[in-house]
Protein backbone atom coordinates (compact mmCIF):
# COMPACT_ATOMS: atom_id res chain seq x y z
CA UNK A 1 13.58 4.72 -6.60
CA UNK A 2 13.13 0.90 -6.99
CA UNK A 3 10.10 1.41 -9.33
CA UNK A 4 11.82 3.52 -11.57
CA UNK A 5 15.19 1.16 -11.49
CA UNK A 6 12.51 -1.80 -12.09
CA UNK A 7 11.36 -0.24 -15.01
CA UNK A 8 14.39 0.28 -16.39
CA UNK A 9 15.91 -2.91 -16.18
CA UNK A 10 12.11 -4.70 -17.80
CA UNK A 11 12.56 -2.18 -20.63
CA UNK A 12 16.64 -2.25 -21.17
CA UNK A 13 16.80 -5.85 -20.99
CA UNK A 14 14.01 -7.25 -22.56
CA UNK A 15 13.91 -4.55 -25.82
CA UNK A 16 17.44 -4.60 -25.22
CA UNK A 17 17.68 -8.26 -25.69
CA UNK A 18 15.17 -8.22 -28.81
CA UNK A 19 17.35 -6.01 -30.96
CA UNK A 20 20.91 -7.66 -30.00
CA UNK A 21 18.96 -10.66 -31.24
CA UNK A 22 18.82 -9.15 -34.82
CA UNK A 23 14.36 -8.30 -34.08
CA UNK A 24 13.29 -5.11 -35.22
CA UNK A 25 11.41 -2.55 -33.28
CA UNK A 26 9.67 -1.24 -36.67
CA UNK A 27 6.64 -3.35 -36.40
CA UNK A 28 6.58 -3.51 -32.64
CA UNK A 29 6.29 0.78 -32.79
CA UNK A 30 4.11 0.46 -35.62
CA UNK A 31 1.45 -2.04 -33.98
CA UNK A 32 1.86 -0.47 -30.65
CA UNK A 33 -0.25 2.10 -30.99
CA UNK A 34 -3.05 0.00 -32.06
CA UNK A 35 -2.93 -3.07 -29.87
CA UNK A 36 -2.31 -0.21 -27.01
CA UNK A 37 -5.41 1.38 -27.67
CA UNK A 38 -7.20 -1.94 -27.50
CA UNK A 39 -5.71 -3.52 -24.22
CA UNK A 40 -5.50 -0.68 -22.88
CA UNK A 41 -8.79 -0.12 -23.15
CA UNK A 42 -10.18 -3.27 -22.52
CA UNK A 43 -8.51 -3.81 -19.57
CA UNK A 44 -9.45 0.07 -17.62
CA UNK A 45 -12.92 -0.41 -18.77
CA UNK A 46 -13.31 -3.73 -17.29
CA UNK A 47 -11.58 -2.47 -13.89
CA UNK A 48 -14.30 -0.10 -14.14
CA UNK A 49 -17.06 -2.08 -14.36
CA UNK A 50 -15.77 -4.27 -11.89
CA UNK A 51 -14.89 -1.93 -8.78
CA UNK A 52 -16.49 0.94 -7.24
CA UNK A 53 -15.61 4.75 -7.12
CA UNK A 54 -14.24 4.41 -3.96
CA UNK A 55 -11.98 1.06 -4.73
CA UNK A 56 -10.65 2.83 -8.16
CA UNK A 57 -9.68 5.77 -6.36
CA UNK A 58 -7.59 4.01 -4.01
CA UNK A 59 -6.17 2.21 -6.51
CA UNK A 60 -5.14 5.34 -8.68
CA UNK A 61 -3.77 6.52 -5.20
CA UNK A 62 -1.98 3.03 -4.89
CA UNK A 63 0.45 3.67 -7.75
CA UNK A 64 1.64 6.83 -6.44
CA UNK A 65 2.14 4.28 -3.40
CA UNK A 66 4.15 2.22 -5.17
CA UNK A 67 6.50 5.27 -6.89
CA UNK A 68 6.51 6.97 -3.31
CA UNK A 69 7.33 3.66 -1.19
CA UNK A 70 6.14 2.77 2.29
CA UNK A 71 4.65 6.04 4.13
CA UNK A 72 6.15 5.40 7.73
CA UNK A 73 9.79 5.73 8.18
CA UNK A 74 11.92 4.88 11.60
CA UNK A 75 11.31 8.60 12.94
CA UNK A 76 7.41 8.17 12.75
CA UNK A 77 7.75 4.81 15.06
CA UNK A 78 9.42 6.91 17.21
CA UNK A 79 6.99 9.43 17.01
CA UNK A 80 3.87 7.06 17.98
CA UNK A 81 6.20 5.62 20.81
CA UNK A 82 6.47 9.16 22.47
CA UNK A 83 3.23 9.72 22.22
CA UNK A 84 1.61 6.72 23.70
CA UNK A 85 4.03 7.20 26.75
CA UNK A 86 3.14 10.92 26.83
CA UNK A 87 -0.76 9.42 27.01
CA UNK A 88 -0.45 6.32 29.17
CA UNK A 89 1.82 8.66 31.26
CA UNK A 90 -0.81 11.09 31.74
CA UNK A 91 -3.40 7.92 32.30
CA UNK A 92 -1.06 6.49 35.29
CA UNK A 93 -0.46 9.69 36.84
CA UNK A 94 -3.77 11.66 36.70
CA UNK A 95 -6.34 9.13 35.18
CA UNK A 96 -8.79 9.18 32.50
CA UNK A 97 -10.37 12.08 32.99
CA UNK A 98 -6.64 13.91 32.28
CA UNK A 99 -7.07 12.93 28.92
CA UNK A 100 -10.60 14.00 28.02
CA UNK A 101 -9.63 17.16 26.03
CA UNK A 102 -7.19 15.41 24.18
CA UNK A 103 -8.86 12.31 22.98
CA UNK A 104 -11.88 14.43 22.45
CA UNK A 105 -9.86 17.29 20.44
CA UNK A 106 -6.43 16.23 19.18
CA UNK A 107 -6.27 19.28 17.09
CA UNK A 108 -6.09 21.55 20.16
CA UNK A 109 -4.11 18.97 22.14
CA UNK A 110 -0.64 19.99 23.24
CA UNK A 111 0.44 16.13 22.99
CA UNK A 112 -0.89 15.17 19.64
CA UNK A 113 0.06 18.50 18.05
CA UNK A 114 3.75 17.14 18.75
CA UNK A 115 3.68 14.64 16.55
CA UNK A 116 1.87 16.07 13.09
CA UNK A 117 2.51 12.92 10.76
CA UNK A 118 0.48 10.51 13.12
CA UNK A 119 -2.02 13.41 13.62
CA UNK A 120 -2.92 12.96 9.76
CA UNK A 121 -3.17 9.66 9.56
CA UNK A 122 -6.94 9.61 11.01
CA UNK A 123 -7.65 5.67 11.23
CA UNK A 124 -4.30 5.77 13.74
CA UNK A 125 -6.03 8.74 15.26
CA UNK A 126 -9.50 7.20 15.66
CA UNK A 127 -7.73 4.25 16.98
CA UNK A 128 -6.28 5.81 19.79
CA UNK A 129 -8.78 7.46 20.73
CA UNK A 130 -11.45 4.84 20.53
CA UNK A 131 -9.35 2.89 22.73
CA UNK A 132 -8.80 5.38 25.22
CA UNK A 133 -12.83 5.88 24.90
CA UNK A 134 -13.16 2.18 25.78
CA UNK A 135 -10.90 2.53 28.81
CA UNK A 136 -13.72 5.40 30.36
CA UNK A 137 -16.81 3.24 29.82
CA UNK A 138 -14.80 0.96 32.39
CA UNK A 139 -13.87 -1.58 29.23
CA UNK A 140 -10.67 -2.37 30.82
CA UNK A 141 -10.59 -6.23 29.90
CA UNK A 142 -7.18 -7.07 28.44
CA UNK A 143 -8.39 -9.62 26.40
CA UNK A 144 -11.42 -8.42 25.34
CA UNK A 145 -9.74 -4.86 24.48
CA UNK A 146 -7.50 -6.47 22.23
CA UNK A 147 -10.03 -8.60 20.77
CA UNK A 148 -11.93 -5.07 20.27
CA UNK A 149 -8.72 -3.38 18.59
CA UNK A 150 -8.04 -6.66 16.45
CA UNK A 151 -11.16 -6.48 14.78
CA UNK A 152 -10.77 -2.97 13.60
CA UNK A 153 -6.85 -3.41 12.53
CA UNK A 154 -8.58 -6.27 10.60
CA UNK A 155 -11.18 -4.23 9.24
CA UNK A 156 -9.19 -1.41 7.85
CA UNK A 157 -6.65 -3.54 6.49
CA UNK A 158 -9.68 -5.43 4.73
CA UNK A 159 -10.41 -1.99 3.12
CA UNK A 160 -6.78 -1.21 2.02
CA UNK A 161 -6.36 -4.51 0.01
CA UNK A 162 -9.45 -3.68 -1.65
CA UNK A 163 -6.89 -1.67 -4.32
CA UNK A 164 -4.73 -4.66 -4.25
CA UNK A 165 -7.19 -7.44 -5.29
CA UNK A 166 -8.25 -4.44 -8.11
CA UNK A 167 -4.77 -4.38 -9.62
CA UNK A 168 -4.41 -7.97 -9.14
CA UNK A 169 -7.65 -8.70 -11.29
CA UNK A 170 -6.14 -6.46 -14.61
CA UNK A 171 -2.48 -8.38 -13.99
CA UNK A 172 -4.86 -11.97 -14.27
CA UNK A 173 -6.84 -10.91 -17.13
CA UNK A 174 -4.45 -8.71 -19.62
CA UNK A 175 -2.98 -11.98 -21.19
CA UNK A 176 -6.75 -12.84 -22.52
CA UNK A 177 -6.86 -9.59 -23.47
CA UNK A 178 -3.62 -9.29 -25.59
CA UNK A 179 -5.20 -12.44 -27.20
CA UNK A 180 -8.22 -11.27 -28.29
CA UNK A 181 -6.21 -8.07 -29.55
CA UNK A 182 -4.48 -10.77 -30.95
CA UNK A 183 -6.88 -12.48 -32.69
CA UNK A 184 -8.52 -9.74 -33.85
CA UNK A 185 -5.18 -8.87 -36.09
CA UNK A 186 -5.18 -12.31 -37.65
CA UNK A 187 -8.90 -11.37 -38.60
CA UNK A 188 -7.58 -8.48 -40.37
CA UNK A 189 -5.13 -10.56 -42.05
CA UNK A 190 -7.17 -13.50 -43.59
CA UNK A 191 -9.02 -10.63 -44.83
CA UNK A 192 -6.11 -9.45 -46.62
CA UNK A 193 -4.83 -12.85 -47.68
CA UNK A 194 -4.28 -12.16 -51.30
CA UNK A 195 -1.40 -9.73 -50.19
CA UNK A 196 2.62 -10.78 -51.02
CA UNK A 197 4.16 -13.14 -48.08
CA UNK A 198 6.01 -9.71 -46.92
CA UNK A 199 3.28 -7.72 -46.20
CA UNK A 200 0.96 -10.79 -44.81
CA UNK A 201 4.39 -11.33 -42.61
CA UNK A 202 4.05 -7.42 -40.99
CA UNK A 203 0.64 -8.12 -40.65
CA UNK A 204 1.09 -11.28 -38.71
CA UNK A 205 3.48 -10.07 -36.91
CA UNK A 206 1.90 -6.78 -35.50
CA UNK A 207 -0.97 -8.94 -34.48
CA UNK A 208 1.22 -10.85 -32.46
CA UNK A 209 2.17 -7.87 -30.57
CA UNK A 210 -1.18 -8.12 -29.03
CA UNK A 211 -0.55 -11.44 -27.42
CA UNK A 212 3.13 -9.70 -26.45
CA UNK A 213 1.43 -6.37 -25.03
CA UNK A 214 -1.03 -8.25 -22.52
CA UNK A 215 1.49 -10.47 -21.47
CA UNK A 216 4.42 -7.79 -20.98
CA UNK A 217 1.98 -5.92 -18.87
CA UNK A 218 0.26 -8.39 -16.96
CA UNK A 219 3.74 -9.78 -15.69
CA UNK A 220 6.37 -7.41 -16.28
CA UNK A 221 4.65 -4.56 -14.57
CA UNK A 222 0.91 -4.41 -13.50
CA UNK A 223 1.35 -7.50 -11.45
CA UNK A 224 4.52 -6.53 -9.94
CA UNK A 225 2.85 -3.20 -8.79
CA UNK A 226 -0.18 -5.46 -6.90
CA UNK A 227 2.71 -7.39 -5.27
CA UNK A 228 4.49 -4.40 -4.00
CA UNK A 229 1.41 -2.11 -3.30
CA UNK A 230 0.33 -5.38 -0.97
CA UNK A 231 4.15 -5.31 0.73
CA UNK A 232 3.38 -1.47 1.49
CA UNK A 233 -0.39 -1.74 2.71
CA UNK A 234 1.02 -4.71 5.21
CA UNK A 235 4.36 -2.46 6.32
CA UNK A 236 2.17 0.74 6.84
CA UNK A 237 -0.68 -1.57 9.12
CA UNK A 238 2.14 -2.10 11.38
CA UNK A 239 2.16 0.99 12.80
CA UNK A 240 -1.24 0.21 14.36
CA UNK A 241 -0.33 -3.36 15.92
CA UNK A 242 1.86 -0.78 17.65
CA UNK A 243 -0.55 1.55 19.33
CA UNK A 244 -2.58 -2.40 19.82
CA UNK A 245 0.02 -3.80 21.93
CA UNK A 246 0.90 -0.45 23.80
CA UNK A 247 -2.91 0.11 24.74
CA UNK A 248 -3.27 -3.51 25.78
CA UNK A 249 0.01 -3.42 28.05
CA UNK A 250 -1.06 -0.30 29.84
CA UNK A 251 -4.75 -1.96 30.12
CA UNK A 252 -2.98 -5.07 32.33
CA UNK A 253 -1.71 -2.22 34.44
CA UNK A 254 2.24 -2.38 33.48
CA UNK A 255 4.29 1.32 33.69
CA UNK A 256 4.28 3.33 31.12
CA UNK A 257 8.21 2.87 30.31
CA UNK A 258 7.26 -0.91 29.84
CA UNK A 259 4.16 -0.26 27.83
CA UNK A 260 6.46 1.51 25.10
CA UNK A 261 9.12 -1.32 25.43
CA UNK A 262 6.39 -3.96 24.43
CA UNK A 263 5.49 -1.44 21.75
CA UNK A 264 8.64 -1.13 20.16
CA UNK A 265 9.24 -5.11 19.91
CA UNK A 266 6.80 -4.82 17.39
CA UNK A 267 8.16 -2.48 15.36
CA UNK A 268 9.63 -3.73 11.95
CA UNK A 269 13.22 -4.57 12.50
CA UNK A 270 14.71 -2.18 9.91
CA UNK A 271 12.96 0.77 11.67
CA UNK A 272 13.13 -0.57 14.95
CA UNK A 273 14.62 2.81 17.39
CA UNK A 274 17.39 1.42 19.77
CA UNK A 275 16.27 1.17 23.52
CA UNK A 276 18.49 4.05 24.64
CA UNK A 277 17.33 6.56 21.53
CA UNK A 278 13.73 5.71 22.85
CA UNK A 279 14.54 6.50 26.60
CA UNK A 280 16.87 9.77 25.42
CA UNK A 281 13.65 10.65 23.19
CA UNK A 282 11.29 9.89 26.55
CA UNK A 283 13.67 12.15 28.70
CA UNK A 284 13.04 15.52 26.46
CA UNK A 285 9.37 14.90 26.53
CA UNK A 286 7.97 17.98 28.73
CA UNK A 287 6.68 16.82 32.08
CA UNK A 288 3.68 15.91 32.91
């Protein structure tokens, strides 16, 4: 909803603006095409000689990140916090071997089928059940555990800025490229320079729409999609400090009903469950 609002307001005010000014969108729609074609083109072939498959992929699936918005929401926190204290439940009462079949099949456990959104997110899957895999080699170390878990949070959040720096790199370089579009439209008209002053002024001025284009994009809209697709890739990654500081609470041997309490501190504040909704949530939970 913000993206499309966003877009709005860029568009309304700034065209908006130019024609209550007395400008004229004739030459701008006439140009457009043109200089479009050329910036345009520029600037996806150079993000394609400059990433990978797999990094222009995630960035094509970054947009729809952007449009879509953040993918947790306050119900999926409460989710995860059920079903670490259904697991570190199960590990206080009956030990690790209790949870074999589920961290070795979560798609046939009765625990993790409960909570379908986590099941699909696999790295928050993998997590928990690396950690859990950890805890039966007798890797029981608090500090060392969450040195363990910090260095994969770290990695995978690495890998899901990769799109970001991607997106970033067109914002920086689409103002050189509107000039060049630019310049190449004063070419055209010192070739033509024997025209009448009206026609050498339409030429001018499309060529200047180049320099407009690149900049319009760069900072009126690709840039502002890096910045917010970095916002969501940082919101979503806190989900997993979650499931970090949970695992390392019921490593230094704390109850399960704590465990989740130090887990939901660190839960962003706008979807931050109150204390009672968790322990209403914890008392419908079948037993164990």
């Amino acid at each position: 909803m913000t993206f499309i609002l966003g877009l709005a307001l860029v568009f309304g005010l700034v065209f908006g603006g130019f024609m209550l000014s007395g400008g004229k969108m004739d030459i701008v729609l006439y140009a457009l095409p043109f200089e479009g074609m050329m910036i345009g083109g520029a600037a996806i072939g150079a993000f394609v000689i400059a990433n990978s498959v797999t990094v222009i992929k995630s960035s094509a699936g970054g947009i729809l990140k952007v449009i879509k918005g953040p993918r947790w929401k306050a119900k999926d926190y409460n989710d995860l916090l059920q079903l670490m204290y259904e697991l570190t439940r199960t590990y206080k009462a009956k030990g690790i071997l209790a949870l074999d079949s589920h961290i070795e099949d979560p798609k046939s456990s009765d625990i993790f089928s409960r909570y379908p959104r986590i099941m699909a997110d696999h790295f928050a899957v993998d997590l928990i059940r690396d950690s859990f895999r950890m805890l039966s080699m007798q890797f029981d170390d608090r500090y060392a555990t969450e040195d363990v878990i910090n260095r994969k949070i770290r990695k995978h959040h690495h890998e899901s800025l990769a799109s970001v720096h991607a997106v970033q790199q067109v914002a920086d370089g689409l103002p050189a490229i509107g000039i060049v579009a630019a310049v190449l439209g004063v070419i055209k008209t010192m070739s033509s320079i024997d025209q009448p002053p009206e026609i050498l002024g339409k030429m001018i001025g499309g060529a200047l729409v180049g320099t407009f284009l690149g900049v319009f994009l760069a900072y009126c809209m690709v840039q502002p999609v890096a910045g917010r697709l970095k916002q969501i890739e940082e919101e979503d990654g806190a989900l997993y400090l979650v499931i970090r500081d949970i695992f390392v609470a019921m490593v230094s041997n704390h109850p399960p009903n704590i465990c989740i309490e130090i887990g939901r501190g660190s839960i962003p504040s706008r979807m931050q469950p109150d204390f009672y909704e968790v322990e209403a949530a914890q008392k419908e939970l079948p037993a164990a």
